[in-house]
C-alpha atoms as a PDB file:
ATOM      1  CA  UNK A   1       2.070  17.483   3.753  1.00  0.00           C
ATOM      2  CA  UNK A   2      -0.462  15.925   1.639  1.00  0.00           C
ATOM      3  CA  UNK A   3      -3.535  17.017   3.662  1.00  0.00           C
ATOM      4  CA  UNK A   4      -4.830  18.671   1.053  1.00  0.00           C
ATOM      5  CA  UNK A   5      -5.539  16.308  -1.477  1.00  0.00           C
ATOM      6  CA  UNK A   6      -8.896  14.979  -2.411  1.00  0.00           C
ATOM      7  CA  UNK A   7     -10.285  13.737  -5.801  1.00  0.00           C
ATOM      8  CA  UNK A   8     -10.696  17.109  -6.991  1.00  0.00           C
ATOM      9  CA  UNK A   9      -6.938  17.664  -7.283  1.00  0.00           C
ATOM     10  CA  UNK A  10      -5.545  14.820  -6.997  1.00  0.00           C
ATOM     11  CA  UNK A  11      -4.392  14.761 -11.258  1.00  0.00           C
ATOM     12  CA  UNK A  12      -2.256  17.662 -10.204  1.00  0.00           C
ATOM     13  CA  UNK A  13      -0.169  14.899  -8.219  1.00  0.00           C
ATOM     14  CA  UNK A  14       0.151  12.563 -10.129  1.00  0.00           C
ATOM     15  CA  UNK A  15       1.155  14.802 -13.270  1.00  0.00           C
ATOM     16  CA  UNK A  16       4.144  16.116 -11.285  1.00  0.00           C
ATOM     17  CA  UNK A  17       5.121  12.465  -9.889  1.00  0.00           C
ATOM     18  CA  UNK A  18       4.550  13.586  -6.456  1.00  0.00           C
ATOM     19  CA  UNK A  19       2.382  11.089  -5.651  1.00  0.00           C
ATOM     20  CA  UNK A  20       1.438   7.699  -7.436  1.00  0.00           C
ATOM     21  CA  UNK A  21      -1.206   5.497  -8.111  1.00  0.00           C
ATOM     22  CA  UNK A  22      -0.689   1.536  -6.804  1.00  0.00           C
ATOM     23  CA  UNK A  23      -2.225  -1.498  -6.051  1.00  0.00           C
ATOM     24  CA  UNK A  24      -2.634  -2.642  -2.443  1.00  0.00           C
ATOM     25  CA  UNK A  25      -3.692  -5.923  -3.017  1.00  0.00           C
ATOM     26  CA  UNK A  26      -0.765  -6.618  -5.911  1.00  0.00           C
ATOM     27  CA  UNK A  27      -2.910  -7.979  -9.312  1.00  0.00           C
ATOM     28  CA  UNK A  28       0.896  -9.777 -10.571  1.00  0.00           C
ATOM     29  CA  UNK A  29       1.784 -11.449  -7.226  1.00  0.00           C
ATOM     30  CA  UNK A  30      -1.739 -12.178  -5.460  1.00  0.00           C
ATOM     31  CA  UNK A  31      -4.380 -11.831  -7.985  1.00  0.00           C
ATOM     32  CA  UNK A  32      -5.838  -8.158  -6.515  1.00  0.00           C
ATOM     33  CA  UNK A  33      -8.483  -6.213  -8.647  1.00  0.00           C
ATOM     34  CA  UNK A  34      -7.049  -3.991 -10.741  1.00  0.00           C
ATOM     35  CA  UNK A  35      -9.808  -1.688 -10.147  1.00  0.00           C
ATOM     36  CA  UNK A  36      -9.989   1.167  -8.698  1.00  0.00           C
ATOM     37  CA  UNK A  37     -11.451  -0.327  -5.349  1.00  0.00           C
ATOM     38  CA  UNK A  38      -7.607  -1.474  -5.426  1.00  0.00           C
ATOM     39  CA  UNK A  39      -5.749   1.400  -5.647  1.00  0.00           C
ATOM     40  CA  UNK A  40      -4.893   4.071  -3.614  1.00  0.00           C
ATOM     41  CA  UNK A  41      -2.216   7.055  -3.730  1.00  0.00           C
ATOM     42  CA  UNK A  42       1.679   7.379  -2.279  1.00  0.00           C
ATOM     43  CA  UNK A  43       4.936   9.056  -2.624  1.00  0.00           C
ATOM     44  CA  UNK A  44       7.239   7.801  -4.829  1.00  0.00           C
ATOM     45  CA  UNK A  45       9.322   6.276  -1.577  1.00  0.00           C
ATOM     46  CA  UNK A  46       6.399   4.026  -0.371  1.00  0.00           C
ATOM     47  CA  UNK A  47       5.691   3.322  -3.437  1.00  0.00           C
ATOM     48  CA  UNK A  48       8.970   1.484  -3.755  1.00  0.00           C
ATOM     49  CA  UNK A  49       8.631  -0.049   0.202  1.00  0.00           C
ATOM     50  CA  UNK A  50       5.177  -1.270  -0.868  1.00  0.00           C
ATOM     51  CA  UNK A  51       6.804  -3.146  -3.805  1.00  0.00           C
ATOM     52  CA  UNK A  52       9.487  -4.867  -1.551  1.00  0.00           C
ATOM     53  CA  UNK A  53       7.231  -5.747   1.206  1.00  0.00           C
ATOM     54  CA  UNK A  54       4.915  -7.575  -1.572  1.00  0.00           C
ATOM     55  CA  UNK A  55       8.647  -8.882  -2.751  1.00  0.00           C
ATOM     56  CA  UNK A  56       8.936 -10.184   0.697  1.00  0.00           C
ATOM     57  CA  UNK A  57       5.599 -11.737   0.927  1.00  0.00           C
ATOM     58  CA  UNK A  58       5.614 -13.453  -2.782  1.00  0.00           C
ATOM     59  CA  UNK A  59       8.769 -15.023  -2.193  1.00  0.00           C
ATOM     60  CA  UNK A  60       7.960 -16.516   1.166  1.00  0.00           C
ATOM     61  CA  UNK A  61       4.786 -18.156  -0.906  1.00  0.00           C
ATOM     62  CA  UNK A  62       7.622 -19.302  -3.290  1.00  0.00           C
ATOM     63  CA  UNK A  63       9.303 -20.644  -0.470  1.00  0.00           C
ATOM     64  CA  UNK A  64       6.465 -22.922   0.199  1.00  0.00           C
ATOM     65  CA  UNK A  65       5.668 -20.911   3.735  1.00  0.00           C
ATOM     66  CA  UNK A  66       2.095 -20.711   4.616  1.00  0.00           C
ATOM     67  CA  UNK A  67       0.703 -17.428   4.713  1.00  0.00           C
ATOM     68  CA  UNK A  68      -2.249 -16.350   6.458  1.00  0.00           C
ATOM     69  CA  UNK A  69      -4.205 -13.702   7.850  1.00  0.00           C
ATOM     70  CA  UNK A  70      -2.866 -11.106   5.256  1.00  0.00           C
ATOM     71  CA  UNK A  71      -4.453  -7.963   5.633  1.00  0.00           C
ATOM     72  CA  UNK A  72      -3.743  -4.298   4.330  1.00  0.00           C
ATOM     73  CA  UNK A  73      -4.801  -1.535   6.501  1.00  0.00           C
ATOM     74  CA  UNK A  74      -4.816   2.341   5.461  1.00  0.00           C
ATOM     75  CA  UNK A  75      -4.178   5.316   8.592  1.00  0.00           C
ATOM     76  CA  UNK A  76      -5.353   8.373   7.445  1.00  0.00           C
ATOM     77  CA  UNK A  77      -4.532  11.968   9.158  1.00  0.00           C
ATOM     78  CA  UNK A  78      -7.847  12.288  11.243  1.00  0.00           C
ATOM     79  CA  UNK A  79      -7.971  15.951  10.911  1.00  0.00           C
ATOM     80  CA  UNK A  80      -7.823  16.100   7.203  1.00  0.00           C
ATOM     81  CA  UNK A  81      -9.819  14.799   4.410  1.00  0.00           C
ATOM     82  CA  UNK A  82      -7.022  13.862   2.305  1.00  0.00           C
ATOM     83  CA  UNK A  83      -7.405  10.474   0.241  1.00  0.00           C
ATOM     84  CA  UNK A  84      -3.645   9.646   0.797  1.00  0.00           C
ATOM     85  CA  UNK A  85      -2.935   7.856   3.846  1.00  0.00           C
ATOM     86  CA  UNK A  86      -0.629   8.617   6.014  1.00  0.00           C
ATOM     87  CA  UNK A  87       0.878   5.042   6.445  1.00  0.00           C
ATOM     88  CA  UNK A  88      -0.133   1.859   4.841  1.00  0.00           C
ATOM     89  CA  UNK A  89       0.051  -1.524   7.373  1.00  0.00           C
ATOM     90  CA  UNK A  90       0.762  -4.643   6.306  1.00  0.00           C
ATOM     91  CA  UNK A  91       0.357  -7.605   8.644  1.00  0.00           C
ATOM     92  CA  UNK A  92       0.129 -11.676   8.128  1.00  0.00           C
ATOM     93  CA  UNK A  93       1.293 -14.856   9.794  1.00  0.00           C
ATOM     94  CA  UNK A  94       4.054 -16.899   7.875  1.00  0.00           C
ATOM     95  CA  UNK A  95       4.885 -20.207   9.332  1.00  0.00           C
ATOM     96  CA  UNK A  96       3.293 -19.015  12.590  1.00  0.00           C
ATOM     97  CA  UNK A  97       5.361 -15.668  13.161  1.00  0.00           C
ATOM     98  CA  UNK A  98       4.084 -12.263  13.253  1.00  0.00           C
ATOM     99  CA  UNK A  99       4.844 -10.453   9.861  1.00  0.00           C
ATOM    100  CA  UNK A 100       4.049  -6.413  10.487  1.00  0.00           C
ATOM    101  CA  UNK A 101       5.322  -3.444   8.044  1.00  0.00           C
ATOM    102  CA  UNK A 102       4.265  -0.063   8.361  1.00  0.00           C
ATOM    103  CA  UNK A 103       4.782   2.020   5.335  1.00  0.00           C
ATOM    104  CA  UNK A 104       5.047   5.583   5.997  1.00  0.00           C
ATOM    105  CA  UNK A 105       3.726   7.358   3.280  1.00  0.00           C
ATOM    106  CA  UNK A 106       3.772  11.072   4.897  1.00  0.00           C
END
């Protein structure tokens, strides 16, 4: 669906709300970059996932849990040279358990 869309076009998607522009490391809850080395692009729909699964992650910190290993990985459609992933994957231990989402973004 969004195989198409490199850095050439990708204004055009962002203009119709199609896709937007956020933050994988989140700058308000965990101190990310708000560069551009920070960003990358999703449908509206992951957009909101990717805000509740930082939700979920910020208030276990609140919670006192420990958090580690937090890491952000981006799956990209191999046969296209699209800059939007396909899913986003976000993985860390809190108090010792396995915490995995996988945020499908198309």
């Amino acid at each position: 669906m969004y195989s198409n869309v490199t850095r050439d076009n990708i204004n055009e998607h962002l203009a119709s709300g199609q896709l937007k522009a956020i933050y994988l490391v989140s700058p308000e809850y965990f101190g990310g970059s708000e560069g551009s080395d920070n960003q990358t692009f999703v449908t509206p729909d992951a957009e909101r996932e990717k805000n509740r699964v930082d939700a979920e992650l910020y208030n276990a910190l609140r919670q006192g849990k420990r958090v580690q290993k937090f890491n952000i990985d981006l799956d990209y459609e191999e046969s296209s040279a699209s800059i939007v992933p396909k899913n986003i994957i976000v993985s860390a231990i809190i108090d010792g358990e396995d915490y995995r989402r996988t945020i499908e973004v198309w």
